[in-house]
N, C-alpha and C. Protein backbone atom coordinates (compact mmCIF):
# COMPACT_ATOMS: atom_id res chain seq x y z
N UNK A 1 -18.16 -16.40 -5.61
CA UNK A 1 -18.26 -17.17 -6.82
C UNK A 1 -18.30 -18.66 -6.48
N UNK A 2 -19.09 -18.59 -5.36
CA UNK A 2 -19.00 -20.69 -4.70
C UNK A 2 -19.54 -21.37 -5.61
N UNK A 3 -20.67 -20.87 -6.75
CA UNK A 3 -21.11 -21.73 -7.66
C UNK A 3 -20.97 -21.03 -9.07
N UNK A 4 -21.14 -20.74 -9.68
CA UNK A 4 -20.76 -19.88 -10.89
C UNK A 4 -22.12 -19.57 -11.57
N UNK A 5 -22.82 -18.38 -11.48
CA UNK A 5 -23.89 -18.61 -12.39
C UNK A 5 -23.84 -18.00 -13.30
N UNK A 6 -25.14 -18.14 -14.15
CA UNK A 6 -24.92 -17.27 -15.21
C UNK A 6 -24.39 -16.10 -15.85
N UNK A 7 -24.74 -14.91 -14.64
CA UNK A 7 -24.30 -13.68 -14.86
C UNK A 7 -22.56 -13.48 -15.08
N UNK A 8 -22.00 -14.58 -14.05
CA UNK A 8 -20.79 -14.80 -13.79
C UNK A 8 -20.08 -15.50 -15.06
N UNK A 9 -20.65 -16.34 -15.77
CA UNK A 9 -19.77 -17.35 -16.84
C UNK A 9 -20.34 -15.85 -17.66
N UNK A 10 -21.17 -14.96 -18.15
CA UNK A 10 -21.71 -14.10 -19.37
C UNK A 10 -19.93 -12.92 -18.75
N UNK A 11 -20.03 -12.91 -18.19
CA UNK A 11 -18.52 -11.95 -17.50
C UNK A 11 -17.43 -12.64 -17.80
N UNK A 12 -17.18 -13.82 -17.66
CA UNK A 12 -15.94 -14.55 -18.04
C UNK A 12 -15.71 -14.90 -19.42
N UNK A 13 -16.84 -14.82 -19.90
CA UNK A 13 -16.89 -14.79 -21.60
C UNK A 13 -16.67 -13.30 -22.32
N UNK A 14 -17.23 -12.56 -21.70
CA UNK A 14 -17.27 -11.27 -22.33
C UNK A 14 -15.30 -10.62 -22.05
N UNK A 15 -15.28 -11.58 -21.25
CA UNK A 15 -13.50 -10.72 -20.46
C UNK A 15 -12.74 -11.44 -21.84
N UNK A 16 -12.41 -12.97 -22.37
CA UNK A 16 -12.25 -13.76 -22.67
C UNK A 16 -12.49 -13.06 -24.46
N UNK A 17 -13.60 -12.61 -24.51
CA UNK A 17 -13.57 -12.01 -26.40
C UNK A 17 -12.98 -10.80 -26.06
N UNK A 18 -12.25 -9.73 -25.16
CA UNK A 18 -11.98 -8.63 -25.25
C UNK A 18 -10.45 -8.83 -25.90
N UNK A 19 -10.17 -9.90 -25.77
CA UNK A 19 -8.70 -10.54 -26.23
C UNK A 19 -8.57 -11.17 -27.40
N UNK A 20 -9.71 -11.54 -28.22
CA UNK A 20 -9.51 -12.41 -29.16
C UNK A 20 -8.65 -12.14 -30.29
N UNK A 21 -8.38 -10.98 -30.06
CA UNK A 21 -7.63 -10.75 -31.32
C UNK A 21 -5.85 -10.73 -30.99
N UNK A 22 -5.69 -10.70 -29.62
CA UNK A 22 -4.44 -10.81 -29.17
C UNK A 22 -3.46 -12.39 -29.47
N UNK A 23 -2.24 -11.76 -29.40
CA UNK A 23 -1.98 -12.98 -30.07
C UNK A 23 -1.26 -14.15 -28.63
N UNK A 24 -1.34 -13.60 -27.55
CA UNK A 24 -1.20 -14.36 -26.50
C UNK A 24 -1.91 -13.50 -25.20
N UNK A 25 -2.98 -13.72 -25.42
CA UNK A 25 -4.16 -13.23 -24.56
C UNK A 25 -4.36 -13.68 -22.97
N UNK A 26 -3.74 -14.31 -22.54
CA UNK A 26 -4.10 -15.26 -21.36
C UNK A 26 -3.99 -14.72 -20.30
N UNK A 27 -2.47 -13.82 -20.09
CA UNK A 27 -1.96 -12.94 -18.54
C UNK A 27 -3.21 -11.91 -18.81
N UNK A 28 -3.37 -11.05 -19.63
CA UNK A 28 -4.66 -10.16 -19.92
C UNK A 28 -6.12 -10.41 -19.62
N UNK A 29 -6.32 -12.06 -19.78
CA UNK A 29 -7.53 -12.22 -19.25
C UNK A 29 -7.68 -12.70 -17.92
N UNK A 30 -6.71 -12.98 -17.70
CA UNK A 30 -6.34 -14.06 -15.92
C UNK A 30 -6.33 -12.71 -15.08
N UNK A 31 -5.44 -11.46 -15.51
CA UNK A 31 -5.47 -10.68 -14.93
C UNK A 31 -6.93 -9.69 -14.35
N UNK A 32 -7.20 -9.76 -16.00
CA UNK A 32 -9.36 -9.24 -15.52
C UNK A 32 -9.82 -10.05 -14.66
N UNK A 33 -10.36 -11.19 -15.07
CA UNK A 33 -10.61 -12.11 -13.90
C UNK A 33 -10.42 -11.90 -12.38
N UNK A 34 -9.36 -12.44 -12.15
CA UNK A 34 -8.47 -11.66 -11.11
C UNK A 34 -9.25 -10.24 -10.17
N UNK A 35 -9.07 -9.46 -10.92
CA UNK A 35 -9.16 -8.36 -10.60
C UNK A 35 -10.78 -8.11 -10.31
N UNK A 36 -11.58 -8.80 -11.37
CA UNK A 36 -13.10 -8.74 -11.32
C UNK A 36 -13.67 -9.45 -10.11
N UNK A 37 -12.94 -10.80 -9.56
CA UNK A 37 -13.88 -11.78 -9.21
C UNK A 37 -12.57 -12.05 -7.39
N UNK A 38 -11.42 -11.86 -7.72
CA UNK A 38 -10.62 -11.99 -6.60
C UNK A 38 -9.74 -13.45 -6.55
N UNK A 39 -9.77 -13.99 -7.53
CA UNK A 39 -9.48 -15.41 -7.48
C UNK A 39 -10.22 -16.11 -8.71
N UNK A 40 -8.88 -17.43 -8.82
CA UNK A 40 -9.67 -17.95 -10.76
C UNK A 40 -9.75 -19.20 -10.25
N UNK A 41 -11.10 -20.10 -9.49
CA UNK A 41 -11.04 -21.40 -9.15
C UNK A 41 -11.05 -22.32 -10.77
N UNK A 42 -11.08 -23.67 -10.72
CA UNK A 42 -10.75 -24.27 -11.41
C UNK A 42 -12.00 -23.93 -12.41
N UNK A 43 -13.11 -23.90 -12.42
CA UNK A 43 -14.12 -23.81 -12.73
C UNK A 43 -14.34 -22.59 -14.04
N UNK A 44 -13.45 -21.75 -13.40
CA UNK A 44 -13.46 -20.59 -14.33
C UNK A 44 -12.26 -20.65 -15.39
N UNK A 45 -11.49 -21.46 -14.96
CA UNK A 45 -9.95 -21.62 -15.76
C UNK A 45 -11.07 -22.82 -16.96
N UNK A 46 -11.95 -23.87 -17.22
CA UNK A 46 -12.74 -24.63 -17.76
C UNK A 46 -13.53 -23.68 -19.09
N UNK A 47 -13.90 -22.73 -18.34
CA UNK A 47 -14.81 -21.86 -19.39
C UNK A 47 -13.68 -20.99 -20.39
N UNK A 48 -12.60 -20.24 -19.44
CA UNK A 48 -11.84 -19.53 -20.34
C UNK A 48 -11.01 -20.84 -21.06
N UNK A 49 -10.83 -21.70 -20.83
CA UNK A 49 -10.16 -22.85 -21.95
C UNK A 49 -10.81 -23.12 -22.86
N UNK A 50 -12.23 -23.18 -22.64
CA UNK A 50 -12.98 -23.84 -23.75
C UNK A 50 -13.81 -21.75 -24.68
N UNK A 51 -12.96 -21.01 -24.37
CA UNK A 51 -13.29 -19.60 -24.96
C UNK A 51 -11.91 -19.35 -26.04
N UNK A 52 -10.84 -19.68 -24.89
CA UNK A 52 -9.80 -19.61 -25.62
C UNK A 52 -9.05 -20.54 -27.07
N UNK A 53 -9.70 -21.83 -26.16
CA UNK A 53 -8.26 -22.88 -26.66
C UNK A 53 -7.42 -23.38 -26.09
N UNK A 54 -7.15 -22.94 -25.50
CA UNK A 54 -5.96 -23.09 -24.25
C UNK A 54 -6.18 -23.66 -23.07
N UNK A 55 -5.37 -24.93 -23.24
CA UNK A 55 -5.56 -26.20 -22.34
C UNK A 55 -5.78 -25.62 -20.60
N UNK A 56 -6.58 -26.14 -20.49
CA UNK A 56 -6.62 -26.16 -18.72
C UNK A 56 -5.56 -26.08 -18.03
N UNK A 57 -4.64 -27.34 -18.23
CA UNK A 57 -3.35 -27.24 -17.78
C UNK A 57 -2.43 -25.87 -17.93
N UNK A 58 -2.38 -25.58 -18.88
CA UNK A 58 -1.81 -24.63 -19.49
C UNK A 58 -1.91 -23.26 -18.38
N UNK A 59 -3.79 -23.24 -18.58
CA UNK A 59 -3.87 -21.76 -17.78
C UNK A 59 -3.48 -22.44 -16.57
N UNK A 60 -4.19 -23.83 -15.40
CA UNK A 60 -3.63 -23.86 -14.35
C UNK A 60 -2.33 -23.42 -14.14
N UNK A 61 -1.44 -24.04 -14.51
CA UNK A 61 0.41 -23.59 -14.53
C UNK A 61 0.18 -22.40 -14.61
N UNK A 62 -0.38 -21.28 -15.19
CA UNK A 62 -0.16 -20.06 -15.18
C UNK A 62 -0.83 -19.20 -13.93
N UNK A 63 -1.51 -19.62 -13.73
CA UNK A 63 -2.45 -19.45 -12.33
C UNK A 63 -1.65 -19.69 -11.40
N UNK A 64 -1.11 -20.89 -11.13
CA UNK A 64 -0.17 -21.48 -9.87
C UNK A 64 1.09 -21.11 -10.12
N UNK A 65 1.78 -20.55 -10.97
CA UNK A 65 3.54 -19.99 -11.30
C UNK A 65 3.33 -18.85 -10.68
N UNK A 66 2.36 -17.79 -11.09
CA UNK A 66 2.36 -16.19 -10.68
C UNK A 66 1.96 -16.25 -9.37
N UNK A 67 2.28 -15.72 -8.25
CA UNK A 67 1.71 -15.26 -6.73
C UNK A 67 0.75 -14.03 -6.69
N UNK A 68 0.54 -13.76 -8.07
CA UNK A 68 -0.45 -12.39 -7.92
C UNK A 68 -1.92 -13.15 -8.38
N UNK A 69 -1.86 -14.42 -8.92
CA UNK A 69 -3.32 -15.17 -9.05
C UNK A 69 -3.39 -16.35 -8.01
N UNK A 70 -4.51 -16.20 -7.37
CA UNK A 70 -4.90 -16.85 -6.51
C UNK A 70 -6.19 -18.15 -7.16
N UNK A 71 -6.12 -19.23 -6.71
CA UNK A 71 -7.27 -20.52 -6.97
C UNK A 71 -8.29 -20.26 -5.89
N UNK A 72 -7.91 -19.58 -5.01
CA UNK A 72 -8.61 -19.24 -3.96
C UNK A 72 -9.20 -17.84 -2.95
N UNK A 73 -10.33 -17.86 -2.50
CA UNK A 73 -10.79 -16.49 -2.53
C UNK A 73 -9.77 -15.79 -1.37
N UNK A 74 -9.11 -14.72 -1.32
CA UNK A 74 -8.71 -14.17 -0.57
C UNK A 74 -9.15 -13.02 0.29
N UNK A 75 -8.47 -12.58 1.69
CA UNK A 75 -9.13 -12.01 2.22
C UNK A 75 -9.57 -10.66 2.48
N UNK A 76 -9.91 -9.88 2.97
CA UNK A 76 -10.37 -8.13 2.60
C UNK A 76 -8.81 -7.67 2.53
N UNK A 77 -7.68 -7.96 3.08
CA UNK A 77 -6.81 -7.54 3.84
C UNK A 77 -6.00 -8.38 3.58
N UNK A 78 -5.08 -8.24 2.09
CA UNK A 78 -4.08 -9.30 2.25
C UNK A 78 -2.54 -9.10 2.40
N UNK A 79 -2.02 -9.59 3.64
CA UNK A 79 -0.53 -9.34 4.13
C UNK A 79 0.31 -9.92 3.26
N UNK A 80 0.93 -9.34 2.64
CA UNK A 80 2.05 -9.81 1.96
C UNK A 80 4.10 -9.10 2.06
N UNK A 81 3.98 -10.51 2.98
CA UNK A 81 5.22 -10.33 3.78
C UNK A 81 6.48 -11.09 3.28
N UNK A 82 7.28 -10.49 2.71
CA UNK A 82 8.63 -10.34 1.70
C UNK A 82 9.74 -11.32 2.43
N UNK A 83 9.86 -12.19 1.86
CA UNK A 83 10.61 -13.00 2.41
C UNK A 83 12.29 -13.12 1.18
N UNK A 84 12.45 -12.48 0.44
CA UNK A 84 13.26 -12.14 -0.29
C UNK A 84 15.04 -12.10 0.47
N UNK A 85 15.94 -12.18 -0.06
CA UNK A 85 17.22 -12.23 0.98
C UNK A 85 17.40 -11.19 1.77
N UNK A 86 17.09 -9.84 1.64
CA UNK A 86 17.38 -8.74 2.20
C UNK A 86 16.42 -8.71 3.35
N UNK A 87 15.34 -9.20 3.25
CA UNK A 87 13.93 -9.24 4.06
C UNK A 87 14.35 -10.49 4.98
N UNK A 88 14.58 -11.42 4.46
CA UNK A 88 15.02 -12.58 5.22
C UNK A 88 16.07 -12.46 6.65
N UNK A 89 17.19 -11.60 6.10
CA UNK A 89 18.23 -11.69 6.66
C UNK A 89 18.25 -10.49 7.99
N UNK A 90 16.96 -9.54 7.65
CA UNK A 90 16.78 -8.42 8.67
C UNK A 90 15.73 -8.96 9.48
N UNK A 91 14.84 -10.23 9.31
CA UNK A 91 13.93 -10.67 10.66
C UNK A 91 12.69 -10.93 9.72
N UNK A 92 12.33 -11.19 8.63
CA UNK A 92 11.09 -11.34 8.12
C UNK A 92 10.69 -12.69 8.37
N UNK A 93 11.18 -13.71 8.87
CA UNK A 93 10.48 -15.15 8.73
C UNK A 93 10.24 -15.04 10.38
N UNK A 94 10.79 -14.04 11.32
CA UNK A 94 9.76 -14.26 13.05
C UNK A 94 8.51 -12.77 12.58
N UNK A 95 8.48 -12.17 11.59
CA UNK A 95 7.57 -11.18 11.22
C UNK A 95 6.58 -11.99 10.54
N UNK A 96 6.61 -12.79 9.59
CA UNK A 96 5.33 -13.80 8.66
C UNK A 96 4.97 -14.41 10.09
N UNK A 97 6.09 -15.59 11.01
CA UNK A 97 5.47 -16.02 12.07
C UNK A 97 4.72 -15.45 13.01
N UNK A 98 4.66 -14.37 13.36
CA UNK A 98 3.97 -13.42 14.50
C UNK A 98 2.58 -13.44 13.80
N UNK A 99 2.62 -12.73 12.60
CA UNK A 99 1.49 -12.85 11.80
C UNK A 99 0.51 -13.62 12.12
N UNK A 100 1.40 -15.27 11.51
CA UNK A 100 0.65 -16.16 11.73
C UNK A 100 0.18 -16.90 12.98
N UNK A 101 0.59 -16.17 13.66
CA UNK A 101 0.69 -16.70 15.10
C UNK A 101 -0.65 -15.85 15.42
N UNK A 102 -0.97 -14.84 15.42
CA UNK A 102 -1.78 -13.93 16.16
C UNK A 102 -3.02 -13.59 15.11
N UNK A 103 -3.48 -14.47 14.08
CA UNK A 103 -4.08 -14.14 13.01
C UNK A 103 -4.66 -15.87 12.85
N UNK A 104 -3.91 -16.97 13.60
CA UNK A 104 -3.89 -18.34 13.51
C UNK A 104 -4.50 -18.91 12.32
N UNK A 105 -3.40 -18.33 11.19
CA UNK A 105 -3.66 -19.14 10.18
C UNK A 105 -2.06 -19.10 9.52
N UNK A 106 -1.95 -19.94 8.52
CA UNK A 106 -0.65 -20.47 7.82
C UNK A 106 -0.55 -19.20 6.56
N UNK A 107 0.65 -19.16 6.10
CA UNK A 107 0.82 -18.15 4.76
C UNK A 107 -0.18 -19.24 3.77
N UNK A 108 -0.37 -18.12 3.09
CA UNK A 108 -1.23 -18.48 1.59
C UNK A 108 -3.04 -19.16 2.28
N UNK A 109 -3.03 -19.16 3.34
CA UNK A 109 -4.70 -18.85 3.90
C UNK A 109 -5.13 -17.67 4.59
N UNK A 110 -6.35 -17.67 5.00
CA UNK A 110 -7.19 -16.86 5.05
C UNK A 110 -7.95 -16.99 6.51
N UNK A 111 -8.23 -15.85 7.21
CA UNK A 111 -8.47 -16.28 8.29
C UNK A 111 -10.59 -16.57 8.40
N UNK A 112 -10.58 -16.81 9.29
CA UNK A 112 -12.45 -17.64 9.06
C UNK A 112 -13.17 -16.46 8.79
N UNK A 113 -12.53 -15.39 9.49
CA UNK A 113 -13.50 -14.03 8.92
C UNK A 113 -13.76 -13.31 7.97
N UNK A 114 -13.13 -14.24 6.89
CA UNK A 114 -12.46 -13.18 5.71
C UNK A 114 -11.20 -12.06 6.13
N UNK A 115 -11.37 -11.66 6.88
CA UNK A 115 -10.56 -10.48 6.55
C UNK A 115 -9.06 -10.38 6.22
N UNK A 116 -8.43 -11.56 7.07
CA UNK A 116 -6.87 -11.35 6.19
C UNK A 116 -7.08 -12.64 6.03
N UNK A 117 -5.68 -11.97 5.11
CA UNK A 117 -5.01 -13.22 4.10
C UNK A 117 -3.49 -13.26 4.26
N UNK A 118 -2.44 -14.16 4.41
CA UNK A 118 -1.23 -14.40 4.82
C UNK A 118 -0.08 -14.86 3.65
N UNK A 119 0.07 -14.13 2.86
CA UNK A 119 1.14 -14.27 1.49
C UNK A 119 2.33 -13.98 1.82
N UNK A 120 3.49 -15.52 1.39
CA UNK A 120 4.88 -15.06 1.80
C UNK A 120 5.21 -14.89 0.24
N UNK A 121 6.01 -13.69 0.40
CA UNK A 121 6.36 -13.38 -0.87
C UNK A 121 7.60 -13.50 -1.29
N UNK A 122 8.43 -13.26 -2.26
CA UNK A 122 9.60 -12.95 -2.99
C UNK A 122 9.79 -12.04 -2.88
N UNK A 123 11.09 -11.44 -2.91
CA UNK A 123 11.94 -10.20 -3.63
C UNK A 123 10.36 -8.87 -3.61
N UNK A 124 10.04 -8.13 -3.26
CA UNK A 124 9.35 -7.05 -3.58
C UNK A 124 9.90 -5.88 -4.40
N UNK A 125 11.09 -5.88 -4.28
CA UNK A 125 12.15 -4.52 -4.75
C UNK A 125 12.16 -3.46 -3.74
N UNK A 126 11.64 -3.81 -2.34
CA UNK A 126 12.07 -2.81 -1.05
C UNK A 126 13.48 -3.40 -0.41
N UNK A 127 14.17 -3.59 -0.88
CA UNK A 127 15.77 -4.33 -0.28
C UNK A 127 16.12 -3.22 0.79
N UNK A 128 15.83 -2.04 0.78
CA UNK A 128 16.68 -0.85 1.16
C UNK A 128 15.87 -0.33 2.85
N UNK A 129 14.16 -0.98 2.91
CA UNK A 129 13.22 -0.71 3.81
C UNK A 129 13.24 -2.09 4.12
N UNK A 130 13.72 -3.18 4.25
CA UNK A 130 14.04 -4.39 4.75
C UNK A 130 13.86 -4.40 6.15
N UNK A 131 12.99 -4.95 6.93
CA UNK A 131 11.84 -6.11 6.18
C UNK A 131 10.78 -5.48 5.74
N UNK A 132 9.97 -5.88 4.52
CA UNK A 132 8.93 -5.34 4.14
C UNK A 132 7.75 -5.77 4.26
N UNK A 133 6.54 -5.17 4.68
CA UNK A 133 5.58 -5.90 4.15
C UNK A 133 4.52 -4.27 4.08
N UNK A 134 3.81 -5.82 3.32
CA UNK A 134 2.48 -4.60 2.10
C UNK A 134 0.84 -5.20 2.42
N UNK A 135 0.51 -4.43 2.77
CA UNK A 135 -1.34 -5.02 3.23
C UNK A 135 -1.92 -4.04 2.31
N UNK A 136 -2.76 -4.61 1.02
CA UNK A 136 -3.16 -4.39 -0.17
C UNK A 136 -2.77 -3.08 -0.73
N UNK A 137 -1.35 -3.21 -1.17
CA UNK A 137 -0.25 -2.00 -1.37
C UNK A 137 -0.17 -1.36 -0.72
N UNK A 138 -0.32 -1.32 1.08
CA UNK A 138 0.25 -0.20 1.48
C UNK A 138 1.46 -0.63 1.92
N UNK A 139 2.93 0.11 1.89
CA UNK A 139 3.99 -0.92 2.63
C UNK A 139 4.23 -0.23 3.93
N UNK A 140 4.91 -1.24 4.88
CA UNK A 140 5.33 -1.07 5.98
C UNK A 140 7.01 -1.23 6.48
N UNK A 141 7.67 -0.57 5.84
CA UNK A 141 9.25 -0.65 5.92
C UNK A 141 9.52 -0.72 7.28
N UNK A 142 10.64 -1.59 7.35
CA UNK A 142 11.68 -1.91 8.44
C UNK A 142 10.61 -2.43 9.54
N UNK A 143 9.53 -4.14 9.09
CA UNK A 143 8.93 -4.06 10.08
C UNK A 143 9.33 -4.89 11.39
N UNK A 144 9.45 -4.87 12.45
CA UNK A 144 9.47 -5.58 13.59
C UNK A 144 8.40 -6.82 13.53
N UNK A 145 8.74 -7.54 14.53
CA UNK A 145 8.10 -8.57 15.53
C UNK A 145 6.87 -7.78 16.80
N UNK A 146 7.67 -6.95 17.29
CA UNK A 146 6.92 -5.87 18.23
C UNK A 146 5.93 -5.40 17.69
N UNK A 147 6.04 -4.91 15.87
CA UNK A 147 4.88 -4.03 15.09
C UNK A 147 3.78 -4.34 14.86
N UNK A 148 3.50 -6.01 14.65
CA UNK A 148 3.08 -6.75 14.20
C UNK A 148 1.51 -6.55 14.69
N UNK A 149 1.57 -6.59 16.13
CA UNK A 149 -0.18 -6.54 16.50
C UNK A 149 -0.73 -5.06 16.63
N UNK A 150 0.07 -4.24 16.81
CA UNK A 150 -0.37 -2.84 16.34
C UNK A 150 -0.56 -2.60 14.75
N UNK A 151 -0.13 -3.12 13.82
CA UNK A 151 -0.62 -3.10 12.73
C UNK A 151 -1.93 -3.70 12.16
N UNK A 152 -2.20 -5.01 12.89
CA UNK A 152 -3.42 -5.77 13.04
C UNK A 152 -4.23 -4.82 13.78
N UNK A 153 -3.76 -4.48 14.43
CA UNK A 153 -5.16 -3.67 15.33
C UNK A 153 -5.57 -2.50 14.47
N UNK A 154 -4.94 -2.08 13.62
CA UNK A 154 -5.42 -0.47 13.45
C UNK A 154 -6.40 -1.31 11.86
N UNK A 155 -5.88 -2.71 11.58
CA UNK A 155 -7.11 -2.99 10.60
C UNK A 155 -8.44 -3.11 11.51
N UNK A 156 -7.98 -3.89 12.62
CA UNK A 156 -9.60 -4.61 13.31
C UNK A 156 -10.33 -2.84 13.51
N UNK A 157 -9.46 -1.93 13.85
CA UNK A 157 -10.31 -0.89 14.08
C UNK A 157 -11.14 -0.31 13.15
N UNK A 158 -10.19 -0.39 12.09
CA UNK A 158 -10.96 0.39 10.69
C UNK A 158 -12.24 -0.78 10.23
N UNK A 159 -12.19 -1.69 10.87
CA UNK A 159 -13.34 -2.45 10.56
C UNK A 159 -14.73 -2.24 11.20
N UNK A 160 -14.19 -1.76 12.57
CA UNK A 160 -15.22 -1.54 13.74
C UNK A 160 -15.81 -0.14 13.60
N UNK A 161 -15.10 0.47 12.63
CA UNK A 161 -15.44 2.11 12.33
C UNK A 161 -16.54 1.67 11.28
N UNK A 162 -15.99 1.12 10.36
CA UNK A 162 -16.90 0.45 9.15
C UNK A 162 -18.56 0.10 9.42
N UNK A 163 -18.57 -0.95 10.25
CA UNK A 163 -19.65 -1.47 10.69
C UNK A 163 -20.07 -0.50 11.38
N UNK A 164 -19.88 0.25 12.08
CA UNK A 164 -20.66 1.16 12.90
C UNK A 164 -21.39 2.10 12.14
N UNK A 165 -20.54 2.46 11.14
CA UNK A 165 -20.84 3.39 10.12
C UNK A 165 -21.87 3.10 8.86
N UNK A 166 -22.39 1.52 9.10
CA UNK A 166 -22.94 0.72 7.75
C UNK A 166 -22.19 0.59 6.77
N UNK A 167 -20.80 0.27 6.71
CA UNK A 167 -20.40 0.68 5.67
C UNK A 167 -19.92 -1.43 5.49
């Protein structure tokens, strides 16, 4: 969505009247969005303001409060590693670092290939599988420092299966 064209604003409009009759429509349409396009750059938060009503600002803050909407495109593969007290206190901040260490990019970017993406998260509600993390809902309870590049690898593989396969 690097430029927005037509087909794309006729989709953001059509998401945008599926709500009109709601009486606080906004998480409902941020969420389509979202879900349709992978990310709500500023551009698209402009059109649903001027569909809705609802100040730019308004949706920005709502865009940037939630960690489940992104301003930015994210990647095939996004790690989202629980930094919550229970997660914290069992090894999750040298688990995000390994990550980012061997993936060489920072939480909340994306690496040049697309393929991952590096989200430190809150509280997940796995307190009990501490440390947690989740690569596009799958979780990985009680993860190590050690786990870290064997988990990366079995994505790079399923990628190399992919391409081989045309897929």
């Amino acid at each position: 969505m690097a430029k927005l064209n037509a087909a794309a604003t006729a989709k953001i409009k059509e998401i945008c009247s599926r709500y009109k009759d709601e009486k606080t429509p906004l998480m409902m349409i941020l969420s389509d969005i979202q879900n349709e396009y992978g990310y709500i750059p500023l551009e698209v938060q402009e059109i649903v303001s001027a569909e809705t009503g609802i100040s730019v600002a308004e949706i920005y803050g709502v865009v940037t409060f939630y960690s489940f909407f992104s301003l930015t495109p994210k990647g095939k593969y996004v790690i989202g590693c629980c930094l919550g007290t229970a997660c914290y206190v069992k090894g999750a901040q040298q688990v995000i670092d390994k990550f980012c260490e061997l993936l060489h990019v920072e939480p909340g970017q994306t690496t040049d290939d697309g393929l991952f993406t590096i989200d430190a998260l809150r509280c997940i509600g796995a307190c009990g599988i501490a440390p947690a993390v989740s690569i596009n809902g799958k979780v990985y309870p009680k993860m190590t420092v050690s786990q870290v590049q064997e988990v990366i690898a079995q994505y790079l593989i399923q990628e190399e299966k992919g391409k081989e396969a045309g897929v």
